[in-house]
Protein backbone atom coordinates (compact mmCIF):
# COMPACT_ATOMS: atom_id res chain seq x y z
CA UNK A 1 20.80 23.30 -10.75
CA UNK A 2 18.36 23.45 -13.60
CA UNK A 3 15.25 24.58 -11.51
CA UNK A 4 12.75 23.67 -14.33
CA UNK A 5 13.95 20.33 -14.49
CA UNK A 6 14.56 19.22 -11.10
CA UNK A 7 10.58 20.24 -10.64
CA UNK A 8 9.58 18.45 -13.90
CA UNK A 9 11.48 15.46 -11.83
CA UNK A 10 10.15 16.13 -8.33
CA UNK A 11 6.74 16.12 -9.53
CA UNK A 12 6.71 12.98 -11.56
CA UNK A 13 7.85 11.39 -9.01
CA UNK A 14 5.47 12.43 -6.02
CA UNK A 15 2.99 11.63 -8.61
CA UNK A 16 4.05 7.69 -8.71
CA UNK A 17 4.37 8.12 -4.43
CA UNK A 18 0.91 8.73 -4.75
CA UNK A 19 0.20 5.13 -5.47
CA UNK A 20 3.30 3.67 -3.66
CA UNK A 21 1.86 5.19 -0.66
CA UNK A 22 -1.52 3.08 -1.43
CA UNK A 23 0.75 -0.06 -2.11
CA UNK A 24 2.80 0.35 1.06
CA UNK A 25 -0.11 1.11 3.18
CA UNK A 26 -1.49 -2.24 2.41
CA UNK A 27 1.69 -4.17 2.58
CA UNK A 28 2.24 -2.94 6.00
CA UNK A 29 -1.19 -3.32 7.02
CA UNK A 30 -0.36 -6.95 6.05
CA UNK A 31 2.69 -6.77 8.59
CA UNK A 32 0.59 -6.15 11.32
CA UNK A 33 -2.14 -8.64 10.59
CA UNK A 34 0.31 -11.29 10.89
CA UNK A 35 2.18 -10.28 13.76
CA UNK A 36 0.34 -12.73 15.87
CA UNK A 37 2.16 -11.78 19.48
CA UNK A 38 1.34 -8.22 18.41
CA UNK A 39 -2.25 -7.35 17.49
CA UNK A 40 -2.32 -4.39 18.85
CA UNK A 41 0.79 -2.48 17.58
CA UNK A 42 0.20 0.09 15.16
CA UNK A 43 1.01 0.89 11.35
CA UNK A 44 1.14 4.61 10.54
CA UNK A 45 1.09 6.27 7.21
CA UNK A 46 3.62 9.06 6.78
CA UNK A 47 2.91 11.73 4.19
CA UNK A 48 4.70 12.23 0.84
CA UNK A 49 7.84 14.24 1.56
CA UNK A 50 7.57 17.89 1.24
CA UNK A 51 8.69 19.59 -1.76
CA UNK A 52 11.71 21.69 0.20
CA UNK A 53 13.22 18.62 1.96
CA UNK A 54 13.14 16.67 -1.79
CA UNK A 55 15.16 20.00 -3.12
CA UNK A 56 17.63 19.96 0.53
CA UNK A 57 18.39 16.13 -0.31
CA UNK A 58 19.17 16.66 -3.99
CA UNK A 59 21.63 19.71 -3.30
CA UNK A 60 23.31 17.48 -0.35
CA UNK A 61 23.35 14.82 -2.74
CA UNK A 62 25.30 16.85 -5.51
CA UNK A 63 27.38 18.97 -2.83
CA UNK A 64 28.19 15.45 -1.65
CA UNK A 65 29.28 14.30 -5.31
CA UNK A 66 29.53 16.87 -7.83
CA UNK A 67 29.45 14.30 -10.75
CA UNK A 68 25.80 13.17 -10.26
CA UNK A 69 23.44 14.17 -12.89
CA UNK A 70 20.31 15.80 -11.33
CA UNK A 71 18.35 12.76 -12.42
CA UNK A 72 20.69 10.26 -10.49
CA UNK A 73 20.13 13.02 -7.17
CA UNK A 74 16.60 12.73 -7.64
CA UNK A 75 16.95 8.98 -7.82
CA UNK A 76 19.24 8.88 -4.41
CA UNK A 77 16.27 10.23 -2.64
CA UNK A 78 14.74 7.27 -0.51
CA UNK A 79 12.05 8.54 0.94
CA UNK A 80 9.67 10.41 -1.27
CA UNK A 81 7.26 8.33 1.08
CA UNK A 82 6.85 5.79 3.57
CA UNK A 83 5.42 4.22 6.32
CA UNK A 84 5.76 3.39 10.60
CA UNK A 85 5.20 0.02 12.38
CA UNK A 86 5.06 0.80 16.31
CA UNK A 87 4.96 -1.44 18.87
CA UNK A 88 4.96 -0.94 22.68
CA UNK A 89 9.06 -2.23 23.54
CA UNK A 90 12.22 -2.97 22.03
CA UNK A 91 11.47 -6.68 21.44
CA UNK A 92 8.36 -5.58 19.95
CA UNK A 93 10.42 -3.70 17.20
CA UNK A 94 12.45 -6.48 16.31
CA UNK A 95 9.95 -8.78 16.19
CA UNK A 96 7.65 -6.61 13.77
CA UNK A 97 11.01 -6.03 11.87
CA UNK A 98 11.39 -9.90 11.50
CA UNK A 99 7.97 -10.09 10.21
CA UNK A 100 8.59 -7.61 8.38
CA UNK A 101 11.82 -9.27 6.67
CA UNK A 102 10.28 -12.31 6.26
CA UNK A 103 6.60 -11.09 3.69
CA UNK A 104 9.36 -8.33 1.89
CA UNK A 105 11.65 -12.05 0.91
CA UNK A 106 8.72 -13.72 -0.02
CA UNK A 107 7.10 -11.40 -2.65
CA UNK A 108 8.12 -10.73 -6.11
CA UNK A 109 6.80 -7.10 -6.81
CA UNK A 110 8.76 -5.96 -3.41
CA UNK A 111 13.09 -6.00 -3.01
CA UNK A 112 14.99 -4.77 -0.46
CA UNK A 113 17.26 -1.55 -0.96
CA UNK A 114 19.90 -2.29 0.63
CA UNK A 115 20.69 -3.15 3.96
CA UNK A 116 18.66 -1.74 7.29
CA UNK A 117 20.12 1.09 9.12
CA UNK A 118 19.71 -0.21 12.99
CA UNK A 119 19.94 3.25 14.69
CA UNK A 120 17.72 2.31 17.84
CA UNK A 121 21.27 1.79 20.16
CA UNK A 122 22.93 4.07 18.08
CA UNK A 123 20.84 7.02 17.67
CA UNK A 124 21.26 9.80 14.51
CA UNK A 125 22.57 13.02 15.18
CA UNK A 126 19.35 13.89 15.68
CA UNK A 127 18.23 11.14 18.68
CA UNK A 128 16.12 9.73 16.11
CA UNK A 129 15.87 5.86 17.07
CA UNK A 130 14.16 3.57 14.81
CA UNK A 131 14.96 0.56 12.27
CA UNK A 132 14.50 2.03 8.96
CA UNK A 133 14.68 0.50 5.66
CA UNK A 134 14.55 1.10 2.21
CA UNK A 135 12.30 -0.89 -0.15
CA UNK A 136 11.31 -0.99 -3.72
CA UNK A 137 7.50 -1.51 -4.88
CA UNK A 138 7.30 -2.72 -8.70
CA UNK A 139 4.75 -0.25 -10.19
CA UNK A 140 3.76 -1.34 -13.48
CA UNK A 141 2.53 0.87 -16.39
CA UNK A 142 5.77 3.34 -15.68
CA UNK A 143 8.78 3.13 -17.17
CA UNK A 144 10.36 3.43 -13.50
CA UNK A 145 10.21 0.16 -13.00
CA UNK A 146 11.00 0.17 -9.09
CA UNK A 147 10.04 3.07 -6.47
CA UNK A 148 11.32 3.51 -2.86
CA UNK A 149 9.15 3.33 0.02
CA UNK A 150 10.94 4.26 3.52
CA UNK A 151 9.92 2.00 6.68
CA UNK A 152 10.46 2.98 10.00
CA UNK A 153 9.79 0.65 13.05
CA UNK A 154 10.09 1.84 16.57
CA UNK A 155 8.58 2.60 19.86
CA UNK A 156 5.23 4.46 20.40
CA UNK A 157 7.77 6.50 22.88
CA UNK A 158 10.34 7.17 20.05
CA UNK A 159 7.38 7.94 17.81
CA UNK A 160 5.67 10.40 20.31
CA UNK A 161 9.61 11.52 20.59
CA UNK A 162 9.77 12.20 16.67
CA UNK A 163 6.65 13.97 16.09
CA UNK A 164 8.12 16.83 18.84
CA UNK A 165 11.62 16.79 17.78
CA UNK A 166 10.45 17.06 13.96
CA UNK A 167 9.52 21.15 14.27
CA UNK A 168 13.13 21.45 15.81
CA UNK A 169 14.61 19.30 12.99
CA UNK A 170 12.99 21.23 10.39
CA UNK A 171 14.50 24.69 11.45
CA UNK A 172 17.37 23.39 13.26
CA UNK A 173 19.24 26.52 11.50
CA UNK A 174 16.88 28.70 13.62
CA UNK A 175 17.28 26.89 17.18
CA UNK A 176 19.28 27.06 19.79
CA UNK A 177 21.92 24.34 20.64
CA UNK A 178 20.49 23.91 24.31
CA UNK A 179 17.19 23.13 22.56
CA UNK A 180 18.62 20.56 20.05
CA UNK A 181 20.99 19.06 23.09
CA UNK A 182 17.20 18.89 25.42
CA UNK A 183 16.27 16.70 22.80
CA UNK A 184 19.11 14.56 22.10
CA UNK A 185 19.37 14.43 25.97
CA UNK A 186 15.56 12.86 26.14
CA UNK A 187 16.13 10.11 23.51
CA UNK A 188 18.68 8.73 25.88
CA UNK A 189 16.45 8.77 28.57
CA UNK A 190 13.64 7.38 26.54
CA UNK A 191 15.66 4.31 25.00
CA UNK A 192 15.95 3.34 28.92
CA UNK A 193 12.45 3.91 29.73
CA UNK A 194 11.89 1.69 26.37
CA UNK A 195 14.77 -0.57 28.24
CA UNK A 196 12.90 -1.11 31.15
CA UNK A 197 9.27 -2.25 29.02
CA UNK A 198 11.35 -4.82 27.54
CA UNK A 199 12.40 -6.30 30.46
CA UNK A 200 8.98 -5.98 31.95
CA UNK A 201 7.39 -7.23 28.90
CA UNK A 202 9.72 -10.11 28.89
């Protein structure tokens, strides 16, 4: 990998996050205001992606697919920055995630990137449980015409879940299985407890 210019590409970029994370942050703050049955869930700003998880994804990417150009790997990667809607139960989440869908279809400087990746029933590898998707913010005065922002919506539980499980994820290398199966073990019993709000809140 051409060290020099993977940085020269990895900065540029985290440069333009800089103001997606501005744009998304008042896009999602948007979300919220207009989830009337939810006033008081929560939007959370995430912070740009570190430097060393940018460089992980681009060498998975490549591994992955040895005939990508390091400027199509550093395209792949999503999530430079993003954001979280949380709300208190599982119909919460998929509410906020229809409001959601519905201001993304309705704007013209904001696409989807694809499809969402439901993994609230079907957890990562991880436990991670969430709705996340992919969108692109039009930033103009760039010649990248279209930048990724990541959103995640899920559970203050799975949230509070994610923040403790993150430290493990990051030096999962380092960690014993038993730790990483504790974890995985206590999403399961979390999506239940989330379970049982819904049907409360219902």
């Amino acid at each position: 990998m051409d060290t020099i210019l993977r940085d020269q590409l990895i900065a540029k970029k985290l440069t333009l996050a800089d103001g997606t994370q501005l744009l998304g942050d008042a896009f999602l703050g948007t979300v919220k205001d207009r989830t009337h049955l939810l006033g008081d869930c929560i939007y959370l700003s995430r912070n740009i992606k570190q430097r060393s998880r940018i460089i992980s994804k681009i060498e998975r990417y490549q591994a992955g697919n040895p005939q990508l150009s390091l400027h199509q790997a550093v395209d792949m990667v999503p999530d430079f920055t993003g954001g979280r809607l949380l709300g208190h139960s599982l119909g919460d989440v998929n509410s906020l995630y229809k409001n959601f869908y519905a201001l993304v279809s309705n704007r013209n400087d904001i696409k989807f990137a694809g499809d969402c990746d439901n993994c609230i029933l079907t957890p990562r590898d991880t436990g991670f449980r969430a709705i996340t998707q992919v969108i692109h913010f039009r930033i103009k005065r760039t010649p990248i015409a279209w930048f990724p922002f990541e959103v995640q919506i899920m559970t203050f539980l799975a949230h509070d879940w994610d923040k403790k499980q993150h430290e493990i994820y990051e030096h999962r290398e380092h960690m014993p299985e038993s730790i990483q199966s504790m974890f995985s073990a206590m999403s399961w019993r979390l999506l239940e407890v989330d379970s049982k709000f819904y049907i409360v809140a219902v």
